[in-house]
PDB file of N, CA and C in Angstrom:
ATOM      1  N   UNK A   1     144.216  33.485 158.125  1.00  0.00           N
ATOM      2  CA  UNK A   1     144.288  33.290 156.685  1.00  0.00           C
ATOM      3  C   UNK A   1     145.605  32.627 156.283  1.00  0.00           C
ATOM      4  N   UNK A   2     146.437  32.891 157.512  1.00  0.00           N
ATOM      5  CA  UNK A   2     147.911  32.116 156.523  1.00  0.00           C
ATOM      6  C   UNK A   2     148.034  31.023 156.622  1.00  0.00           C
ATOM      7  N   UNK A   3     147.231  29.654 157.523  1.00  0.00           N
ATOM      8  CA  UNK A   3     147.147  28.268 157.945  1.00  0.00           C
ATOM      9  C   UNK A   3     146.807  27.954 156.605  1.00  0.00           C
ATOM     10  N   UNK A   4     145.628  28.441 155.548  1.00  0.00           N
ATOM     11  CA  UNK A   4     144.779  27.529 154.802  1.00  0.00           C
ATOM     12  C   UNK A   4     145.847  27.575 153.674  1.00  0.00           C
ATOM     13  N   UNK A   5     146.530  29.269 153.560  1.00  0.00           N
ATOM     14  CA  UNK A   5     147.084  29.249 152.621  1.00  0.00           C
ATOM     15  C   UNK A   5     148.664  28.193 152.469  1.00  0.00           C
ATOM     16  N   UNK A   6     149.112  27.586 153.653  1.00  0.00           N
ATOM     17  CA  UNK A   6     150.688  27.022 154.039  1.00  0.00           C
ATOM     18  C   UNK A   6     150.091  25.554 153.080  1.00  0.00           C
ATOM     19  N   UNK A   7     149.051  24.953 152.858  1.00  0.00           N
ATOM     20  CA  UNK A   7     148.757  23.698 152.558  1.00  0.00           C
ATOM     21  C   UNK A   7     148.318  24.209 150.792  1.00  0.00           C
ATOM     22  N   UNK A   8     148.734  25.503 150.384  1.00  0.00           N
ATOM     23  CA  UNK A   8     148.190  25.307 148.982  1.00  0.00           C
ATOM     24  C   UNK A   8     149.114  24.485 148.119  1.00  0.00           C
ATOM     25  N   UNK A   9     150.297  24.826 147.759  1.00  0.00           N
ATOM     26  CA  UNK A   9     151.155  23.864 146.835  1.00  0.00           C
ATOM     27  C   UNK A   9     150.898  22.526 147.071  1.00  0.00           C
ATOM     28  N   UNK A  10     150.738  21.882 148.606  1.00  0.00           N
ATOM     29  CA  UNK A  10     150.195  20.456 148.428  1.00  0.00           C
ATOM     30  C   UNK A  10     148.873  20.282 147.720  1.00  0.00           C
ATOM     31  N   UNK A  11     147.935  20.764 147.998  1.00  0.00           N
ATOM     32  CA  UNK A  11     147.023  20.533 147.603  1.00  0.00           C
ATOM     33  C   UNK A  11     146.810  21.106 145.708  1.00  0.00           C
ATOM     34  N   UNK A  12     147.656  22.168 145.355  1.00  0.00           N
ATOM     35  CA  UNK A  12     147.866  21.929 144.037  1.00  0.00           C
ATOM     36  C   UNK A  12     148.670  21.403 143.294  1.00  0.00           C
ATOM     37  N   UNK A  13     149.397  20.743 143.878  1.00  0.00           N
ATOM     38  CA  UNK A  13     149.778  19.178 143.586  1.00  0.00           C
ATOM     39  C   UNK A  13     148.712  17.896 142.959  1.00  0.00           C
ATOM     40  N   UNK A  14     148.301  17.988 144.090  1.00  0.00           N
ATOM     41  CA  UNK A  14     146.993  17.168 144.378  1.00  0.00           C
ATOM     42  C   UNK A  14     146.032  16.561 143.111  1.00  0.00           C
ATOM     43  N   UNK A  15     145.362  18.376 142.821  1.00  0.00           N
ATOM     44  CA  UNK A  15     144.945  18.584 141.906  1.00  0.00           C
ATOM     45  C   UNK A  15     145.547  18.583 140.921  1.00  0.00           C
ATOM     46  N   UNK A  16     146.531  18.636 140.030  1.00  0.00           N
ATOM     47  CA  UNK A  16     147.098  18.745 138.478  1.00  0.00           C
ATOM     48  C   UNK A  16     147.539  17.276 139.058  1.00  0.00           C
ATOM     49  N   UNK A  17     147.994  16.633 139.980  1.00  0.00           N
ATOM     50  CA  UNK A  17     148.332  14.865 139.541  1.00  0.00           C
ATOM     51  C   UNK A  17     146.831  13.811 138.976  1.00  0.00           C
ATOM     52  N   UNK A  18     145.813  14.631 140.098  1.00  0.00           N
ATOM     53  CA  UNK A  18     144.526  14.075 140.014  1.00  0.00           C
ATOM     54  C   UNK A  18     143.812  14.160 138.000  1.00  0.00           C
ATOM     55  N   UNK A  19     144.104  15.162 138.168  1.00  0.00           N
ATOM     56  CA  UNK A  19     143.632  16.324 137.218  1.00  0.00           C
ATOM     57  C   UNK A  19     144.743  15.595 135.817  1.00  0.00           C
ATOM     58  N   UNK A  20     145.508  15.372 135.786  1.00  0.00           N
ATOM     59  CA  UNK A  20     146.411  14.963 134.874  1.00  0.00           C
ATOM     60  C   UNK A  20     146.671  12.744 134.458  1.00  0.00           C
ATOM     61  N   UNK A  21     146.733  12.288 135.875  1.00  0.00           N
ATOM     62  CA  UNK A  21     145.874  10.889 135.594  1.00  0.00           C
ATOM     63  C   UNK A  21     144.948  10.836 134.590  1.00  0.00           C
ATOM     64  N   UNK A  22     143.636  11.503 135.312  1.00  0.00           N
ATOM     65  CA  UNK A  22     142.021  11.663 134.641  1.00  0.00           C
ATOM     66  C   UNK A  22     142.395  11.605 133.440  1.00  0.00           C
ATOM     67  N   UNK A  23     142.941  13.088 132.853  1.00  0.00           N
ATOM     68  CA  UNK A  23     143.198  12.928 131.235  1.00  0.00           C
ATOM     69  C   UNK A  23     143.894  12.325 130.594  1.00  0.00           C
ATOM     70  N   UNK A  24     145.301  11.271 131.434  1.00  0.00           N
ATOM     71  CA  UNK A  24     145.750  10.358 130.739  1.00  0.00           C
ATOM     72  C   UNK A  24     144.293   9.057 130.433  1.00  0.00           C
ATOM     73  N   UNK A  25     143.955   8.751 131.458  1.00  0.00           N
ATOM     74  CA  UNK A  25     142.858   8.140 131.017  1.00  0.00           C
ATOM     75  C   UNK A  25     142.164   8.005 130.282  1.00  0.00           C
ATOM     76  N   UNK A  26     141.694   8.922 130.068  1.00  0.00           N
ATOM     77  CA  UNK A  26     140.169   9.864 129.255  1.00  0.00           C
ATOM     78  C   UNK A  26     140.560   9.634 127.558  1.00  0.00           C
ATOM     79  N   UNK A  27     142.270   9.957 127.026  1.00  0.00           N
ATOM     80  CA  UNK A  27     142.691  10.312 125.959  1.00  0.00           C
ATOM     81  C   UNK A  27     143.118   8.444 125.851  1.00  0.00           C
ATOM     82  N   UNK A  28     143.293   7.363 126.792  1.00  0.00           N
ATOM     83  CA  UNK A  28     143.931   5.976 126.948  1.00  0.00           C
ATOM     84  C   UNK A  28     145.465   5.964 125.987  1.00  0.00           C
ATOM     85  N   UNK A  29     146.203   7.204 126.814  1.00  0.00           N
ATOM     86  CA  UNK A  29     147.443   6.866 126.872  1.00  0.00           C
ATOM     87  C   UNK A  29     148.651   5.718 127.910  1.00  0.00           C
ATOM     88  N   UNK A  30     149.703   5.583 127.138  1.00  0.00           N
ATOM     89  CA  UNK A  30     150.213   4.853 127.729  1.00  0.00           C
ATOM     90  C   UNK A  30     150.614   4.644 129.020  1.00  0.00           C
ATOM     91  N   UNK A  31     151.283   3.965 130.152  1.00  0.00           N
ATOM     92  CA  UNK A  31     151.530   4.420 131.892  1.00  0.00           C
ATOM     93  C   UNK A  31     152.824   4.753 131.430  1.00  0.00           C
ATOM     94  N   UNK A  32     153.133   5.008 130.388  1.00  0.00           N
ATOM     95  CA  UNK A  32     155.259   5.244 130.622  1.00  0.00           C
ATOM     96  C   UNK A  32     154.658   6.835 130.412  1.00  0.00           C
ATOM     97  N   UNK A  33     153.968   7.217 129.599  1.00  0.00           N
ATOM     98  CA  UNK A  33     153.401   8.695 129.338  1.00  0.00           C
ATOM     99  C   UNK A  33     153.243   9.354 130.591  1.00  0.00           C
ATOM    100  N   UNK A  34     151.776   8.164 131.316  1.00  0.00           N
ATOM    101  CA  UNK A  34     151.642   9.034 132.430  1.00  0.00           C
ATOM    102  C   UNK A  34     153.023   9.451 133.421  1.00  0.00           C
ATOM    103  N   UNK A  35     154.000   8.416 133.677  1.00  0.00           N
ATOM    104  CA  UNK A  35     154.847   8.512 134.323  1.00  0.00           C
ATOM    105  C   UNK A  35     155.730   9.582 133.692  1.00  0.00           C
ATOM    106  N   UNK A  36     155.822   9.698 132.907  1.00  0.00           N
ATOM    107  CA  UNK A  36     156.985  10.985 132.393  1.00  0.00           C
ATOM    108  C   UNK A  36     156.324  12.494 132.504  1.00  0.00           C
ATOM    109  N   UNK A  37     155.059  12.428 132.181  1.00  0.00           N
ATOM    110  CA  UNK A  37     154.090  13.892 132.903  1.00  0.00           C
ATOM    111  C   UNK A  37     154.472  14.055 134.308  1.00  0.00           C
ATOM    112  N   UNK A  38     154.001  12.980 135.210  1.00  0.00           N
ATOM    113  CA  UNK A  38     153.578  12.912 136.847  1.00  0.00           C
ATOM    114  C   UNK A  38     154.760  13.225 137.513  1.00  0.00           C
ATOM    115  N   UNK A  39     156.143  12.685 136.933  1.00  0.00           N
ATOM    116  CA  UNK A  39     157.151  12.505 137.599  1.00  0.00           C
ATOM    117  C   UNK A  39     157.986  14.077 138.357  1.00  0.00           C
ATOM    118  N   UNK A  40     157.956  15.307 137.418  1.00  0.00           N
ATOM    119  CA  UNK A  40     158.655  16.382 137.312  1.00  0.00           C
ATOM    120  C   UNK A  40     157.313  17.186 138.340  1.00  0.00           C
ATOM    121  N   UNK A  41     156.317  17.040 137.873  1.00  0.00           N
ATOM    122  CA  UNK A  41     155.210  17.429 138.965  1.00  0.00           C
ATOM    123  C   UNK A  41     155.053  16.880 140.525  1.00  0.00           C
ATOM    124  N   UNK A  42     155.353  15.811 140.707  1.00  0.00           N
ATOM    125  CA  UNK A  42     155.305  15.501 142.076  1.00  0.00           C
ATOM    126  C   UNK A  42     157.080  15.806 142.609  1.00  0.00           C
ATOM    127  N   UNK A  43     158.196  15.409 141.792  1.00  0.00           N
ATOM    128  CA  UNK A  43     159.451  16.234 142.383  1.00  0.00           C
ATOM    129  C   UNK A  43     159.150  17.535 142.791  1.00  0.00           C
ATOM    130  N   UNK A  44     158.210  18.525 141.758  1.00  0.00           N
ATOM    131  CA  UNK A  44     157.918  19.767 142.037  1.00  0.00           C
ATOM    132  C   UNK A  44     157.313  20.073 143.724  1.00  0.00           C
ATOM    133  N   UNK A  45     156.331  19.028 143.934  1.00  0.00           N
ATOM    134  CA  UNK A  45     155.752  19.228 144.892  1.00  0.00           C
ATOM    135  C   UNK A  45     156.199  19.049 146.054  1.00  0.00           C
ATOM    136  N   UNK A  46     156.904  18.083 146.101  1.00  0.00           N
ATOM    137  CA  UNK A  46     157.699  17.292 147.246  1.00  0.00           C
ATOM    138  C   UNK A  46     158.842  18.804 147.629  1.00  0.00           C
ATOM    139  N   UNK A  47     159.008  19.370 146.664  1.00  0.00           N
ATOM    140  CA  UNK A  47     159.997  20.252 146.823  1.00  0.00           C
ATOM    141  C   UNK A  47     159.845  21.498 147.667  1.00  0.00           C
ATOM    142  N   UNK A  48     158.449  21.675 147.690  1.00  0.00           N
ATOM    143  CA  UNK A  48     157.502  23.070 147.386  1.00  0.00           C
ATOM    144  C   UNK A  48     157.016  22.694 148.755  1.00  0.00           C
ATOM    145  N   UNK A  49     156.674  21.769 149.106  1.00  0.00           N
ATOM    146  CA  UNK A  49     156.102  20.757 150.520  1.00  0.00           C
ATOM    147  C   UNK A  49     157.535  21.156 151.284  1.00  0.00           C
ATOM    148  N   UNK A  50     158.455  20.233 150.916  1.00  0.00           N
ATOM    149  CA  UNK A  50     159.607  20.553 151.973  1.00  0.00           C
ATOM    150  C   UNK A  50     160.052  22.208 152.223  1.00  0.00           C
ATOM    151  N   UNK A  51     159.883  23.207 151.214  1.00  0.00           N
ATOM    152  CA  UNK A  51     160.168  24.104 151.713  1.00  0.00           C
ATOM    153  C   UNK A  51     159.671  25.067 152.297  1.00  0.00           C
ATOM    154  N   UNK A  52     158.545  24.666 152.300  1.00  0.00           N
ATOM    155  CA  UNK A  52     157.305  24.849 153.156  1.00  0.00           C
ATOM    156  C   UNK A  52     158.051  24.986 154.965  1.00  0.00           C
ATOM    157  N   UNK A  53     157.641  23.442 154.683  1.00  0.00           N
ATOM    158  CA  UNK A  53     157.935  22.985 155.848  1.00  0.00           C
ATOM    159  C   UNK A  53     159.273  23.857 156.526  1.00  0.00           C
ATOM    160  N   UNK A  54     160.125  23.594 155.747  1.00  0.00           N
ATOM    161  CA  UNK A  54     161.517  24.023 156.108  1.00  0.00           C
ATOM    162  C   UNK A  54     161.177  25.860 156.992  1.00  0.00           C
ATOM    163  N   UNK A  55     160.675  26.404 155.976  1.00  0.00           N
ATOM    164  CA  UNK A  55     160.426  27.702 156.231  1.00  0.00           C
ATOM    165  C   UNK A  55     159.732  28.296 157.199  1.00  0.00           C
ATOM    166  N   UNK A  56     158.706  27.082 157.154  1.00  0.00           N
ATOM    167  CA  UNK A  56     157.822  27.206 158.647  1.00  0.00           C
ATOM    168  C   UNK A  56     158.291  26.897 160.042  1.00  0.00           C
ATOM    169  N   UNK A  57     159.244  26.024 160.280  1.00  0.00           N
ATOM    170  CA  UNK A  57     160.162  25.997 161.660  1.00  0.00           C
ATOM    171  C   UNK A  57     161.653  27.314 161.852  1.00  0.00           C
ATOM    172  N   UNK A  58     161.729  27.585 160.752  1.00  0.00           N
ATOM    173  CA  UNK A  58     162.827  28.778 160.940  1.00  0.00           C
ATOM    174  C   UNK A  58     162.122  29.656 162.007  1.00  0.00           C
TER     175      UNK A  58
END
């Protein structure tokens, strides 16, 4: 059970970038919009990914 769970923050990443595009779309907001949503969310992830990682070779 702990393999599927080590890939969740990527994959809910995944989903709220996927998930958050879509509704920039959907509503036809601007790309500086989308980029100021997406940006703090994928730092988030990248972060959450590396410490993952990090934590998993200790």
């Amino acid at each position: 059970m702990g393999d599927p769970l080590r890939h969740l923050p990527f994959a809910l990443v995944i989903f709220i970038v996927l998930f958050t595009a879509f509704g920039d779309l959907a509503i036809d907001a601007g790309l500086s919009v989308l980029v100021t949503v997406l940006a703090p969310m994928l730092w988030l992830g990248l972060y959450l990914l590396g410490t993952d990682r990090a934590a998993s070779k200790e």
